[in-house]
PDB file of N, CA and C in Angstrom:
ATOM      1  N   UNK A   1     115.193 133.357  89.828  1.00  0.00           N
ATOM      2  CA  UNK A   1     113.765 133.339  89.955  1.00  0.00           C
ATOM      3  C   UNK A   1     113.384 132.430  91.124  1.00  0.00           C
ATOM      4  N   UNK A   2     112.517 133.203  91.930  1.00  0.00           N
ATOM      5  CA  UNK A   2     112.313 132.320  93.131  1.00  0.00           C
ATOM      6  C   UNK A   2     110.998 130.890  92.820  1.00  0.00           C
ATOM      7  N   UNK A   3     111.403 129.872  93.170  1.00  0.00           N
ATOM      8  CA  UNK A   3     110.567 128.945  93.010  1.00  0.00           C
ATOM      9  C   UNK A   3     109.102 128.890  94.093  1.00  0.00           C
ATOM     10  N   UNK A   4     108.224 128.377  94.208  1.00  0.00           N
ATOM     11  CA  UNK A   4     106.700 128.043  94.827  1.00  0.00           C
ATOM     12  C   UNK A   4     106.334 126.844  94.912  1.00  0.00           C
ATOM     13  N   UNK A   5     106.242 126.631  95.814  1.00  0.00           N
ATOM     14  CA  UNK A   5     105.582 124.991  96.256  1.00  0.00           C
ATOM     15  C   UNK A   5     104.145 125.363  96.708  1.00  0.00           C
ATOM     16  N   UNK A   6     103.306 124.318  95.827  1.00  0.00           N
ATOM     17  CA  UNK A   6     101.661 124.721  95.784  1.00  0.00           C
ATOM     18  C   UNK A   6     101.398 123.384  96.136  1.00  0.00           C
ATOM     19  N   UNK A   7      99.935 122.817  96.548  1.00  0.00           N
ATOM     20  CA  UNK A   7      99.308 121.488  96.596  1.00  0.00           C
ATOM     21  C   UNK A   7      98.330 122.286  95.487  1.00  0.00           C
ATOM     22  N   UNK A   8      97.604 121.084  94.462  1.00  0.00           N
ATOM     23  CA  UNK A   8      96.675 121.299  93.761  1.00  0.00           C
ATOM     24  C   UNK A   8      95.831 120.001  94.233  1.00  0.00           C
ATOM     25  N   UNK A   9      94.357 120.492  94.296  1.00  0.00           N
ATOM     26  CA  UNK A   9      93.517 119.191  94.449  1.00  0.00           C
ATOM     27  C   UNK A   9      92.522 119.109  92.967  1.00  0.00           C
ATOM     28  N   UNK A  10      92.350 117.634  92.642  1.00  0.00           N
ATOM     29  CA  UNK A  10      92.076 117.603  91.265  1.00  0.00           C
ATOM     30  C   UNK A  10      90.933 116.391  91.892  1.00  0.00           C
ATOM     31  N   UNK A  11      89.976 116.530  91.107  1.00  0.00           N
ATOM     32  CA  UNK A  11      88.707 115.684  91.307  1.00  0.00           C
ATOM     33  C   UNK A  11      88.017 116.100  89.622  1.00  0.00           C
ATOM     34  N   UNK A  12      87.402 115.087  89.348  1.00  0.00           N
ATOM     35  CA  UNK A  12      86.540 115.039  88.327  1.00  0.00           C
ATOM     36  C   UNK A  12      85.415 113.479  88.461  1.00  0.00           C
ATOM     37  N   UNK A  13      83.944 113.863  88.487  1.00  0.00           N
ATOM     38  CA  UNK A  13      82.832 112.613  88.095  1.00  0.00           C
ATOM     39  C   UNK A  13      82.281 112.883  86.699  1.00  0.00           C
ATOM     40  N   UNK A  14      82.657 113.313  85.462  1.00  0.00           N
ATOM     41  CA  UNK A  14      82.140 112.970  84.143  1.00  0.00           C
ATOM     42  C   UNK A  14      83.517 112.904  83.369  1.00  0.00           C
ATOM     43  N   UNK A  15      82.693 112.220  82.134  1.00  0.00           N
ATOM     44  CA  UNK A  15      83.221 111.367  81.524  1.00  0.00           C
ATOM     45  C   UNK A  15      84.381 110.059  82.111  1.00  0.00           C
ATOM     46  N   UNK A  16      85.608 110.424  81.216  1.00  0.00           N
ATOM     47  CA  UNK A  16      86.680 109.359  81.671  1.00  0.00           C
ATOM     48  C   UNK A  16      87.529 109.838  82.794  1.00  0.00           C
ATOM     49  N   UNK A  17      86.957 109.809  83.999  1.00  0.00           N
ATOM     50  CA  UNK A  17      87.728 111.034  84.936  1.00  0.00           C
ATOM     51  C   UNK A  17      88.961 110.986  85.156  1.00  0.00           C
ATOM     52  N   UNK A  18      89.572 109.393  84.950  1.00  0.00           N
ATOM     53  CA  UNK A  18      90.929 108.825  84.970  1.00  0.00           C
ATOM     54  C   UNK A  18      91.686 109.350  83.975  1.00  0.00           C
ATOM     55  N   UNK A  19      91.674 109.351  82.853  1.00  0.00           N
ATOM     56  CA  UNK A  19      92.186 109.930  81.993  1.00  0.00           C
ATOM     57  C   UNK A  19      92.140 111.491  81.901  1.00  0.00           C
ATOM     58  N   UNK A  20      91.142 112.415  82.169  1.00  0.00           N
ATOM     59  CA  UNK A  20      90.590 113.559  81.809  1.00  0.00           C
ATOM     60  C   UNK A  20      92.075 114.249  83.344  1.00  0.00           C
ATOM     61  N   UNK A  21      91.918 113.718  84.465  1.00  0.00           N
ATOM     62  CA  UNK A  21      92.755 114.056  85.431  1.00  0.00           C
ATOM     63  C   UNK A  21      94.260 113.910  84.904  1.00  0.00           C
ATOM     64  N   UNK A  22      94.834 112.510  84.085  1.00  0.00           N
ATOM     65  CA  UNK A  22      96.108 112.582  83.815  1.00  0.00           C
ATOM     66  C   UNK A  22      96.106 113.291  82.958  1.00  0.00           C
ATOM     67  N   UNK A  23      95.587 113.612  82.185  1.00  0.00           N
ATOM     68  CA  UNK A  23      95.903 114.577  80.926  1.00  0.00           C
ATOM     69  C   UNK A  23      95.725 115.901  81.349  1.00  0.00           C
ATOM     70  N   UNK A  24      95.143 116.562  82.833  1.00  0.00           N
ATOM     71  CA  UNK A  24      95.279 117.408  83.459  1.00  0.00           C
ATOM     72  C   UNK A  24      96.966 117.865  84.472  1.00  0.00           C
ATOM     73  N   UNK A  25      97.600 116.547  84.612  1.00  0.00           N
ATOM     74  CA  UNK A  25      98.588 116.547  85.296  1.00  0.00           C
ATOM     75  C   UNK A  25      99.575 116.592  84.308  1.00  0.00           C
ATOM     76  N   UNK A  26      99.714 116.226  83.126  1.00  0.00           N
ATOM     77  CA  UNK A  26     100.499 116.389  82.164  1.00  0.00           C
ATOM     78  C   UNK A  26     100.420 117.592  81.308  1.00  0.00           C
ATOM     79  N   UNK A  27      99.447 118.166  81.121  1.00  0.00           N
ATOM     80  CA  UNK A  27      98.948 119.674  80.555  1.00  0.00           C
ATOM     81  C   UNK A  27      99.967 120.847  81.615  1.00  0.00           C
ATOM     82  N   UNK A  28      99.705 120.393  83.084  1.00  0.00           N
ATOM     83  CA  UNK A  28     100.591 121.315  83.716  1.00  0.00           C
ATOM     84  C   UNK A  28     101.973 121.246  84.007  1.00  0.00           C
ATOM     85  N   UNK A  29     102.535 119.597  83.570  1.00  0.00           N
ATOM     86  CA  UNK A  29     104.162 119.568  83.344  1.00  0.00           C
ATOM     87  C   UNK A  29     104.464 120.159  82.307  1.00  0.00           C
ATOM     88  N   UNK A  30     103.629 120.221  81.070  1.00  0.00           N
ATOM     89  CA  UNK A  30     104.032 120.700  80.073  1.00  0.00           C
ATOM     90  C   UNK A  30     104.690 122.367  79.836  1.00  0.00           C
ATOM     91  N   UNK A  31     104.016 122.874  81.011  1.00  0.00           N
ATOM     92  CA  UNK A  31     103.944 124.287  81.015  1.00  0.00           C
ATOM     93  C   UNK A  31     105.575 124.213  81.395  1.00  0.00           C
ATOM     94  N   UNK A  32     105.833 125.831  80.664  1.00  0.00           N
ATOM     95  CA  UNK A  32     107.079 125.853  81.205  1.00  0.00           C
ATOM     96  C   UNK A  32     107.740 126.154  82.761  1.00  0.00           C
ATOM     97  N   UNK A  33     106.467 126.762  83.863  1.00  0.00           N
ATOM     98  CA  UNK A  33     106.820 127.761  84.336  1.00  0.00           C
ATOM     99  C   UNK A  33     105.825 126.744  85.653  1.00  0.00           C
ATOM    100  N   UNK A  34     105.713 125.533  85.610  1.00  0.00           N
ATOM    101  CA  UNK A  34     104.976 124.478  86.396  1.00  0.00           C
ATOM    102  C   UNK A  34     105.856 123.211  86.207  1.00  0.00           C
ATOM    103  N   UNK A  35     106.381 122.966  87.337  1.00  0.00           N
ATOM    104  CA  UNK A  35     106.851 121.660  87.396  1.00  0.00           C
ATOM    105  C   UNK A  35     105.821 120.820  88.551  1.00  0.00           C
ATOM    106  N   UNK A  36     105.464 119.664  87.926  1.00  0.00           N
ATOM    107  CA  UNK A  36     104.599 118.391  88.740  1.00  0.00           C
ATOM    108  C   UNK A  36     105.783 117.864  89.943  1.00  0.00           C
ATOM    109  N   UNK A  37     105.969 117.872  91.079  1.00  0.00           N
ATOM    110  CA  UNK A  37     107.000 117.201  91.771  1.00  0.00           C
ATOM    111  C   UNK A  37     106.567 115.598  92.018  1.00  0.00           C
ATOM    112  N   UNK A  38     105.270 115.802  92.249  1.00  0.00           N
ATOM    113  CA  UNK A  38     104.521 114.483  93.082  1.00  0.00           C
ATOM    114  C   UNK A  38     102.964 114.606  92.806  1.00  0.00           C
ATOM    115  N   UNK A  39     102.239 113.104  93.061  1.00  0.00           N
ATOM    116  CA  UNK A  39     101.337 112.896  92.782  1.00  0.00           C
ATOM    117  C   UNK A  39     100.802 111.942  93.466  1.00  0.00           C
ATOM    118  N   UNK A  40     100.124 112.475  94.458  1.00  0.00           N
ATOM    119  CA  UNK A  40      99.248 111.248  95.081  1.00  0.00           C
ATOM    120  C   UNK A  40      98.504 110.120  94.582  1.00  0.00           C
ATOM    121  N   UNK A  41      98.446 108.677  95.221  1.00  0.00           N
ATOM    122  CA  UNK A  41      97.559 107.869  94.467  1.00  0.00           C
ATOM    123  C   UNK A  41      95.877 108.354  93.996  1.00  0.00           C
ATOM    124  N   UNK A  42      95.420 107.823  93.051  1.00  0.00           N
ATOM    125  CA  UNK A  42      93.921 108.123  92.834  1.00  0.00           C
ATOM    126  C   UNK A  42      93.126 107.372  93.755  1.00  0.00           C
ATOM    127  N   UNK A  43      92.116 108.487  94.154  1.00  0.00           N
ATOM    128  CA  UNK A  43      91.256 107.797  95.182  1.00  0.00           C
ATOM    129  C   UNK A  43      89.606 107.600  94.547  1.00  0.00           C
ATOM    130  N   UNK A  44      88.644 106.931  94.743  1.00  0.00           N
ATOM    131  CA  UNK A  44      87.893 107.353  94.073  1.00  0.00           C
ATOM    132  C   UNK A  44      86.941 106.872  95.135  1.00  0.00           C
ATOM    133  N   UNK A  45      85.596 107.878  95.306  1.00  0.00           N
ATOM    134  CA  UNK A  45      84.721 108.374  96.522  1.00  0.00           C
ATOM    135  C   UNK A  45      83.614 108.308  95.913  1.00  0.00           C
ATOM    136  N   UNK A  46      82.605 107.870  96.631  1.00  0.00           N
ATOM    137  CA  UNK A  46      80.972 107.917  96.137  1.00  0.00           C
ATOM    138  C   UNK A  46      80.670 109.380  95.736  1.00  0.00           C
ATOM    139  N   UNK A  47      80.186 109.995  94.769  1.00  0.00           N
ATOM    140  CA  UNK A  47      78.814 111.167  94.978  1.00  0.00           C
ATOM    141  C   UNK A  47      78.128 111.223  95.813  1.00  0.00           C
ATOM    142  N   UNK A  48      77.549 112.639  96.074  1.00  0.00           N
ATOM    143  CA  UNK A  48      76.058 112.542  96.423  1.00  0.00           C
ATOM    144  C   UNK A  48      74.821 111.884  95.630  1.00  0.00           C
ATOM    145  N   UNK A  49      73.530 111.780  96.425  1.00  0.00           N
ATOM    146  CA  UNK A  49      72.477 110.782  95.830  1.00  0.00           C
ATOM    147  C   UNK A  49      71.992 111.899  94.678  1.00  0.00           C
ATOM    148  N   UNK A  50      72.774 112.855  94.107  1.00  0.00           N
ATOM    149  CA  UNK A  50      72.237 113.794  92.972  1.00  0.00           C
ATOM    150  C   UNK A  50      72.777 113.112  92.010  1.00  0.00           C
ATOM    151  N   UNK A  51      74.429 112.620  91.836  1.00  0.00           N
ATOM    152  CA  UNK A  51      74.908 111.943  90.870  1.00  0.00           C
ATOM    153  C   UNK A  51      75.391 110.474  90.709  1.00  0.00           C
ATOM    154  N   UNK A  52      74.913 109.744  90.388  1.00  0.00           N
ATOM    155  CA  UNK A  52      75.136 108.071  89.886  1.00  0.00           C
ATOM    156  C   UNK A  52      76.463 107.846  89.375  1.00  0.00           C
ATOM    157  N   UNK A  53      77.666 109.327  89.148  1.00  0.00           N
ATOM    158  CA  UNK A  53      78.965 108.433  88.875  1.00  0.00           C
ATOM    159  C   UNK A  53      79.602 109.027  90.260  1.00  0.00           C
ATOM    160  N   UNK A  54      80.678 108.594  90.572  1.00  0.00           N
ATOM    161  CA  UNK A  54      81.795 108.407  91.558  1.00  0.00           C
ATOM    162  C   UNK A  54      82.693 109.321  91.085  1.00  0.00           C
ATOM    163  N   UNK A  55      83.447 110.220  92.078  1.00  0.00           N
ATOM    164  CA  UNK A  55      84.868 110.641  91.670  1.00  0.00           C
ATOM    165  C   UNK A  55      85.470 110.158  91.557  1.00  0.00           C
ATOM    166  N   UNK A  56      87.160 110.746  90.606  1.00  0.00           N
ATOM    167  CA  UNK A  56      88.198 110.329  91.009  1.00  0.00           C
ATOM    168  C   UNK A  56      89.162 111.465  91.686  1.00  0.00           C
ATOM    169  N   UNK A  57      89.617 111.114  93.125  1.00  0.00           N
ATOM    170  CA  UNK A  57      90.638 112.358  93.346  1.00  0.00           C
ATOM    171  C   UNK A  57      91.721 112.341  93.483  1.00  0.00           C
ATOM    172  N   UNK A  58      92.720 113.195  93.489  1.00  0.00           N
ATOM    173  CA  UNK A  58      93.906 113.088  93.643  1.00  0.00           C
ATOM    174  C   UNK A  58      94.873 114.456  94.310  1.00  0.00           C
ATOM    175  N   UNK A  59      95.657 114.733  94.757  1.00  0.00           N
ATOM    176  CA  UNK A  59      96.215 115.735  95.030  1.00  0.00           C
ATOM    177  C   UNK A  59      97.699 116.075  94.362  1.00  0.00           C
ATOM    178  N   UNK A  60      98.485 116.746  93.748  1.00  0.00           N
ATOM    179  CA  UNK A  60      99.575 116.883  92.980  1.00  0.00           C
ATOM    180  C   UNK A  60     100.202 117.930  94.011  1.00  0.00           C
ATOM    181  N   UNK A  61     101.795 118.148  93.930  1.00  0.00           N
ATOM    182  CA  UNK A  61     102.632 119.035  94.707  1.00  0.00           C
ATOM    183  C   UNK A  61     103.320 119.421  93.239  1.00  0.00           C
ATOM    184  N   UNK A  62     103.425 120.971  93.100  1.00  0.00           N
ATOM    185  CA  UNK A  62     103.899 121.592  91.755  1.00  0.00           C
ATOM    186  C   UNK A  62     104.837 122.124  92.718  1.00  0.00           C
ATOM    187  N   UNK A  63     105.613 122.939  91.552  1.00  0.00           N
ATOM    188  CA  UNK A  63     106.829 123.930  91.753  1.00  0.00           C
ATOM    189  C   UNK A  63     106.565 125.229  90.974  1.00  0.00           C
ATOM    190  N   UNK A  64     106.256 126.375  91.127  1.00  0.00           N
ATOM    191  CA  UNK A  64     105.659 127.123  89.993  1.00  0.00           C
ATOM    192  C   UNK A  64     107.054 128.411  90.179  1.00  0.00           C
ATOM    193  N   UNK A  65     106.946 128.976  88.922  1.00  0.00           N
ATOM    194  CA  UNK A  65     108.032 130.517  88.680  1.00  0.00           C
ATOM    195  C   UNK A  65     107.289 130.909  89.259  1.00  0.00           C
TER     196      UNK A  65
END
């Protein structure tokens, strides 16, 4: 089975975005058919003047079937 190297970009501003993102990066190791290789540090960036919370972002390198 041939393997796939993807970048995923992951951002979230509600709730616990720190958590809500790792439990996003671990949801997709879990899979069988997604391996996480790498994971950029979390960055976290102002909103626009529409929203009062901040992102957090990050970028992940998978391996997919």
């Amino acid at each position: 089975m041939k393997l796939m190297k993807c970048a995923l970009a992951l951002g979230s501003n509600l709730g616990d975005s720190l958590e809500i993102l790792k439990s996003a990066i671990e949801t997709l190791n879990n899979q069988p058919e997604v391996s996480v290789i790498s994971r950029s540090s979390w960055y976290q960036s102002s909103a626009d003047r529409t929203s009062p919370t901040d992102y957090i972002n990050a970028c992940a390198i998978l391996e997919v079937a």
